[in-house]
N, C-alpha and C. Protein backbone atom coordinates (compact mmCIF):
# COMPACT_ATOMS: atom_id res chain seq x y z
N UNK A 1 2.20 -11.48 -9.71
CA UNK A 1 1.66 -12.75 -10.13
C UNK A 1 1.08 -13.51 -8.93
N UNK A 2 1.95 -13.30 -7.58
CA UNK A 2 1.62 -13.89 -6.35
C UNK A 2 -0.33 -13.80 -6.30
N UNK A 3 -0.59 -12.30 -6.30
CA UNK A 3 -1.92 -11.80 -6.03
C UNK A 3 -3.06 -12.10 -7.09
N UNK A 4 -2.47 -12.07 -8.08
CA UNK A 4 -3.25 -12.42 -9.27
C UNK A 4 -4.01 -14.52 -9.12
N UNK A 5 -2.92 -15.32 -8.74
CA UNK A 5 -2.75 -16.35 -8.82
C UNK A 5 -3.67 -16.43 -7.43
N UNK A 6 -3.64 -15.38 -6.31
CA UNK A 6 -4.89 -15.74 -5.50
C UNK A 6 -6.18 -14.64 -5.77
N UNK A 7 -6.36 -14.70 -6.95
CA UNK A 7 -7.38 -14.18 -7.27
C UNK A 7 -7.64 -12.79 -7.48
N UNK A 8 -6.38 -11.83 -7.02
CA UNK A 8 -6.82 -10.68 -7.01
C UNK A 8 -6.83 -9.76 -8.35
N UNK A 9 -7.41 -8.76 -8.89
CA UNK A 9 -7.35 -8.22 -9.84
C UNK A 9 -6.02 -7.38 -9.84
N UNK A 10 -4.95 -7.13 -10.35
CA UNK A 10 -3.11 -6.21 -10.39
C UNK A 10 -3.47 -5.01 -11.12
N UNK A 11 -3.29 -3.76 -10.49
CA UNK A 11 -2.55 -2.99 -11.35
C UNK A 11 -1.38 -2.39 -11.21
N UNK A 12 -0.10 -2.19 -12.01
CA UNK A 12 1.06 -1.75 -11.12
C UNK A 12 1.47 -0.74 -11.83
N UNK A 13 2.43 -0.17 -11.26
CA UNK A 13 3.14 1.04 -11.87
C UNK A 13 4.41 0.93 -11.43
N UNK A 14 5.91 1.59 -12.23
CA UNK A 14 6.82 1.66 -11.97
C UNK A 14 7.37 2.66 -11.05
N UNK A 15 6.31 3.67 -11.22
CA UNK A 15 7.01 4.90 -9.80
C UNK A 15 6.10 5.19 -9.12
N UNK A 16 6.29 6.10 -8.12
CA UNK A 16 5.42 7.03 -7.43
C UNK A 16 4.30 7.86 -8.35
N UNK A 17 4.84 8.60 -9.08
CA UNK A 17 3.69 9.56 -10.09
C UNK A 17 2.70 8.44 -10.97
N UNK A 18 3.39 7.22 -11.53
CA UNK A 18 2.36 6.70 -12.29
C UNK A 18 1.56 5.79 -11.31
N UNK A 19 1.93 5.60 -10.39
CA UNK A 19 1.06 5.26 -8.98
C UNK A 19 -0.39 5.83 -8.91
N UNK A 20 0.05 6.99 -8.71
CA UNK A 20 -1.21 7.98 -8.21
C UNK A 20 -1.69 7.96 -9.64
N UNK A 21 -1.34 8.01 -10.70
CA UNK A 21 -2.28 8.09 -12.00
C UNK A 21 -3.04 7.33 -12.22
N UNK A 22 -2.47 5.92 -11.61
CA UNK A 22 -3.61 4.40 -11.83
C UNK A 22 -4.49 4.38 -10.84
N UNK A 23 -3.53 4.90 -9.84
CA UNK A 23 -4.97 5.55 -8.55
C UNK A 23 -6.06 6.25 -8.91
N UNK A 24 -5.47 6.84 -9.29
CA UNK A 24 -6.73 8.35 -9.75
C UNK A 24 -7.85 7.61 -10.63
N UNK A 25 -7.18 6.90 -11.47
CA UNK A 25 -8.00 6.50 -13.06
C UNK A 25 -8.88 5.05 -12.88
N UNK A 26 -8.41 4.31 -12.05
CA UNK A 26 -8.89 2.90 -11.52
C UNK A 26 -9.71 2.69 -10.39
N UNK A 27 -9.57 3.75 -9.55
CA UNK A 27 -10.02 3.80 -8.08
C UNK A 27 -10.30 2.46 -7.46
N UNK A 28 -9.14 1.77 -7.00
CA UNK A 28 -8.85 0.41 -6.36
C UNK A 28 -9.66 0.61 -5.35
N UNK A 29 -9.78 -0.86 -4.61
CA UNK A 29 -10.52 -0.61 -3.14
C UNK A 29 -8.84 -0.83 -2.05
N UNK A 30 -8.10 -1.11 -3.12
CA UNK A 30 -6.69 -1.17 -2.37
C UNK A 30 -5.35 -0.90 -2.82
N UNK A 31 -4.62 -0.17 -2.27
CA UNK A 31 -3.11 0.09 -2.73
C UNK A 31 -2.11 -0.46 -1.98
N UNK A 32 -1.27 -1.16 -2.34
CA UNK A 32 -0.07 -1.64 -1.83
C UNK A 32 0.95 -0.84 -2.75
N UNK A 33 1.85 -0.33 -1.50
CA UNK A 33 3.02 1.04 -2.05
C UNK A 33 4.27 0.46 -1.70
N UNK A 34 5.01 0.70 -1.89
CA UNK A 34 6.72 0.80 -1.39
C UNK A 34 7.08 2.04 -1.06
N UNK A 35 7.63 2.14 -0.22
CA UNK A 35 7.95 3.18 0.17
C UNK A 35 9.48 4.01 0.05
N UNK A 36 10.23 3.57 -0.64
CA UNK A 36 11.01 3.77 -1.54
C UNK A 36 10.98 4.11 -2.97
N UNK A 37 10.52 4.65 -3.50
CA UNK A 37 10.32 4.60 -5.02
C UNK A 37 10.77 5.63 -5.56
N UNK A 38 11.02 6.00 -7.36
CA UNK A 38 11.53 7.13 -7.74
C UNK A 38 10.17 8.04 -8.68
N UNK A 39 10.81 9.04 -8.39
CA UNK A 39 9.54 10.60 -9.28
C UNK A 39 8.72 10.58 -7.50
N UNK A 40 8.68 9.63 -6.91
CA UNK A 40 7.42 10.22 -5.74
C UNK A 40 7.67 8.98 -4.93
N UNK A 41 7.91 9.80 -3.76
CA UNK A 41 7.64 8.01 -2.81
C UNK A 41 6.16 7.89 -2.06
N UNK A 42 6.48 6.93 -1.52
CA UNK A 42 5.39 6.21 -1.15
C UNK A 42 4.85 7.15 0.13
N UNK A 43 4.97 7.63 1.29
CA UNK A 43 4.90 8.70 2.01
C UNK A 43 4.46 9.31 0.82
N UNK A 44 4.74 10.52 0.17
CA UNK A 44 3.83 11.38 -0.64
C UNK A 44 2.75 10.58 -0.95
N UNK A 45 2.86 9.35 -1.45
CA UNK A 45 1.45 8.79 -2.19
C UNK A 45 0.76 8.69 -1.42
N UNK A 46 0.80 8.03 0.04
CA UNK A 46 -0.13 8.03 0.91
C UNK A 46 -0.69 9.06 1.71
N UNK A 47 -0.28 9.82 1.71
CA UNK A 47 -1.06 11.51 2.08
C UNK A 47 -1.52 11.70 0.59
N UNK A 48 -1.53 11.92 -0.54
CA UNK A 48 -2.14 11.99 -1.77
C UNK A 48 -3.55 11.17 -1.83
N UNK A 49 -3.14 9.76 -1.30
CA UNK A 49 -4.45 8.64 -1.71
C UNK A 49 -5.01 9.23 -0.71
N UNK A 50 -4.32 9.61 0.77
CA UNK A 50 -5.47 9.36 1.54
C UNK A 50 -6.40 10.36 1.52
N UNK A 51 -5.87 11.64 1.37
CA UNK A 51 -6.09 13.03 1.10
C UNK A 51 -7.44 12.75 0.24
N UNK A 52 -7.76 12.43 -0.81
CA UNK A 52 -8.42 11.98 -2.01
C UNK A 52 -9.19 11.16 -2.10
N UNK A 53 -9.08 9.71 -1.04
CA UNK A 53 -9.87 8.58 -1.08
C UNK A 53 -9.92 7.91 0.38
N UNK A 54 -10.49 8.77 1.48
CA UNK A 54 -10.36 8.29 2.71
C UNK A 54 -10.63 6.80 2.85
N UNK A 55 -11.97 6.31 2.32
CA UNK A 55 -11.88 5.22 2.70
C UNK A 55 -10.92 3.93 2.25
N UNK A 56 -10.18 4.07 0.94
CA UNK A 56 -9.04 3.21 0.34
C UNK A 56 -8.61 2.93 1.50
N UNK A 57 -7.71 0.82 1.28
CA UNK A 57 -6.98 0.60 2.47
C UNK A 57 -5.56 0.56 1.84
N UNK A 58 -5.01 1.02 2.54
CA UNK A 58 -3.63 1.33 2.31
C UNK A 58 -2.30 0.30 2.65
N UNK A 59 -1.72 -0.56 2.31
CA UNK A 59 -0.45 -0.94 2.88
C UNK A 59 0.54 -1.21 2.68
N UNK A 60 1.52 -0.53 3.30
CA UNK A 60 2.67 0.00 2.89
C UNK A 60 3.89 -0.92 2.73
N UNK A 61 4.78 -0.69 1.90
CA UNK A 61 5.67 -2.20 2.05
C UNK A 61 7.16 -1.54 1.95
N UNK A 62 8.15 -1.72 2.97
CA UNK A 62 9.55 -1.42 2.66
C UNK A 62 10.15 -2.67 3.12
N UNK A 63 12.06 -2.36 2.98
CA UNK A 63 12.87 -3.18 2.31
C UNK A 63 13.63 -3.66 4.25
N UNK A 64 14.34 -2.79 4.55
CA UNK A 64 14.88 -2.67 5.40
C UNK A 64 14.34 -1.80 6.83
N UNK A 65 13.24 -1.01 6.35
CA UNK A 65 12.45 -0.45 7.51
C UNK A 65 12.90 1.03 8.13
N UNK A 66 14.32 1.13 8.31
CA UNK A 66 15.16 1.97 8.76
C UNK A 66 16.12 2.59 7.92
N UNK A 67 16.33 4.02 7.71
CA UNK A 67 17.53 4.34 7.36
C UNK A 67 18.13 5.37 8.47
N UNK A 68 19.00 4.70 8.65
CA UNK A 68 19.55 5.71 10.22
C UNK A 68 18.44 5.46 11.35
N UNK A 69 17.89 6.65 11.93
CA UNK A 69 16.74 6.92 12.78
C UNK A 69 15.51 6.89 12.29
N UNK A 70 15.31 7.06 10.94
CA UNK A 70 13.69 7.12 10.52
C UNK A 70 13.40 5.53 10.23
N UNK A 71 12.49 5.30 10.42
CA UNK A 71 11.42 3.66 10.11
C UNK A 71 10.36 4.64 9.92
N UNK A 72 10.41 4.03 8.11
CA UNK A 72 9.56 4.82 7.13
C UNK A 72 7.76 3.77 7.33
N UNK A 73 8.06 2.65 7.98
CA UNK A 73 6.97 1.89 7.91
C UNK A 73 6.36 2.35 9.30
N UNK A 74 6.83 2.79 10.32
CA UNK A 74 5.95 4.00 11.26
C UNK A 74 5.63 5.25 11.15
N UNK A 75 6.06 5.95 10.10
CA UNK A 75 5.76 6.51 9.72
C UNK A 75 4.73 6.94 8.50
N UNK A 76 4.61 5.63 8.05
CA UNK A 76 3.60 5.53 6.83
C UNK A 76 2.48 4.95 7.57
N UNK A 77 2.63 4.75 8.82
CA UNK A 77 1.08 3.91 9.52
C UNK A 77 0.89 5.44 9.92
N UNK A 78 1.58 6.21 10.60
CA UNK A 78 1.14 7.17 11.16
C UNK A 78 0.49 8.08 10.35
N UNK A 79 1.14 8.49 9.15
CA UNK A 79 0.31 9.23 8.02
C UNK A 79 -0.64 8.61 7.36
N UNK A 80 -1.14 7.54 7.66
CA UNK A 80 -2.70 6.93 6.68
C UNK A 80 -2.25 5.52 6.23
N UNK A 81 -1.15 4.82 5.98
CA UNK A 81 -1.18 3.27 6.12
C UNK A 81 -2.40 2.35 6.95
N UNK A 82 -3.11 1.73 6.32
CA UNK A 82 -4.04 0.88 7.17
C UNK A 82 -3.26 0.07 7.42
N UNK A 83 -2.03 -0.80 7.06
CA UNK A 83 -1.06 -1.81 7.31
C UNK A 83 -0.07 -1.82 6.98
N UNK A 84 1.45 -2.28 7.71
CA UNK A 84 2.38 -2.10 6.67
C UNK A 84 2.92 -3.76 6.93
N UNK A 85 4.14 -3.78 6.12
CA UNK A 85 4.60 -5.46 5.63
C UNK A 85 5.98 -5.10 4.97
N UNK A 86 6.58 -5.62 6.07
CA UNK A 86 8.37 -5.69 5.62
C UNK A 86 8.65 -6.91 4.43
N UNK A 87 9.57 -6.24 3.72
CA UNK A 87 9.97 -6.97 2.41
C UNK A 87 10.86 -7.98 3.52
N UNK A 88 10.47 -9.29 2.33
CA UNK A 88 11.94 -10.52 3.26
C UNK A 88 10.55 -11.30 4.31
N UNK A 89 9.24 -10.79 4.33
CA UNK A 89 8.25 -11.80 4.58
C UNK A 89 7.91 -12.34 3.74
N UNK A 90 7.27 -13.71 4.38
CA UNK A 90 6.78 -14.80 2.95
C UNK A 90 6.05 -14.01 2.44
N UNK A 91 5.43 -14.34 0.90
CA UNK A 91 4.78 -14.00 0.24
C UNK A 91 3.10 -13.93 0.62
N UNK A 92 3.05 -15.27 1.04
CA UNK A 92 1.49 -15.50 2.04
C UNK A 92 1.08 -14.75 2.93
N UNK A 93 2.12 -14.27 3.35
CA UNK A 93 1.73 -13.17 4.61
C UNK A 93 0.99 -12.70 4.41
N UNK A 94 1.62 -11.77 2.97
CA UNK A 94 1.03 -10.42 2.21
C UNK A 94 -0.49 -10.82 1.72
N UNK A 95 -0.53 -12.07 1.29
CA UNK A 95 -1.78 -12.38 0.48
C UNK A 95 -2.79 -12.28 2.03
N UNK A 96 -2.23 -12.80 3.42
CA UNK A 96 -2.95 -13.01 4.79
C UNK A 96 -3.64 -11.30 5.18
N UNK A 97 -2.29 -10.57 4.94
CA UNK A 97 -2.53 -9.46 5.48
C UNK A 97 -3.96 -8.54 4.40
N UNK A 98 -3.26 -8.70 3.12
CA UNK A 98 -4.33 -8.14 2.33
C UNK A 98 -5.86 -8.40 2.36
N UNK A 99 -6.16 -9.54 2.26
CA UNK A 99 -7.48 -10.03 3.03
C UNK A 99 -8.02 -10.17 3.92
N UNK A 100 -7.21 -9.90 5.10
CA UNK A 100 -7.66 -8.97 6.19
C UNK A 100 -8.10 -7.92 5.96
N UNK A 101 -7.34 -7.19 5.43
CA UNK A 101 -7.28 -5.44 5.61
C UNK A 101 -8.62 -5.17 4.66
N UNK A 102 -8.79 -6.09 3.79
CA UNK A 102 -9.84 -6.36 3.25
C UNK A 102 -11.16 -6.36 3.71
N UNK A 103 -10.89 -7.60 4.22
CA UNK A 103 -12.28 -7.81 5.36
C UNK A 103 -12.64 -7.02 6.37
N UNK A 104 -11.62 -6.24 6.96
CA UNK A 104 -11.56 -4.84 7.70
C UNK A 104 -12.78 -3.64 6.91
N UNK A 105 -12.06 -3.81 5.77
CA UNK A 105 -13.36 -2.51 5.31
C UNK A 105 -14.46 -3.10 4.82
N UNK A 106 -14.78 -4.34 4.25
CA UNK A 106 -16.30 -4.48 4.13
C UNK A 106 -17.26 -4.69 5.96
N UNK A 107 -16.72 -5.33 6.80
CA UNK A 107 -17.09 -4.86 8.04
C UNK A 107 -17.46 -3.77 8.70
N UNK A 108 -16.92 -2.69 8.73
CA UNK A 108 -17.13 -1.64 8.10
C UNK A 108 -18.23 -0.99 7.62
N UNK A 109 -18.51 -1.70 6.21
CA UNK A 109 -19.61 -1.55 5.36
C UNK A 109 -19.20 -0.16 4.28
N UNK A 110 -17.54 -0.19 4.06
CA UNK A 110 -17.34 0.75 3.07
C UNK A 110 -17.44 -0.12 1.83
């Protein structure tokens, strides 16, 4: 509702697999993932999107960042994340960051 309420067009899905289906079928100019999710996480999706739609901007969103030794949000920049954004930031951030990452690719000229 946050994104919608600043204008943006939503589509969401409850897992990983119906992720990539609205991906596939909608072809966003942007995905925001979690990287936690069930049927497929977010790591798979983003080697999937990116694999498929190089220029899509990608950014990735987890909870806690770490489990043990892995920080899944360096690791999702490293595999094709254009940005990532820890849960437990304001909401504005996200709306800050997205319109960046935004303005990133029409600069660009994708």
């Amino acid at each position: 509702m946050l994104l919608e309420d600043h204008g943006f067009q939503v589509l969401t899905a409850n897992n990983g697999v119906r992720g990539l289906e609205v991906f596939r079928e909608q072809r966003p100019a942007a995905v925001l993932t979690d990287i936690i999710m069930p049927e497929q996480d977010g790591i798979g999706a983003i080697l999937e999107m990116r694999r498929e739609r190089p220029e899509v901007k990608i950014i990735a969103i987890s909870g806690a960042g770490r489990v043990g030794k892995t920080d899944f949000l360096t690791i999702a920049r490293k595999l094709g994340a254009d940005a990532t954004f820890e849960k437990g930031r304001s909401a504005n951030e996200l709306v800050v960051l997205l319109r960046a990452t935004l303005r990133r690719m029409r600069t660009a000229g994708q």
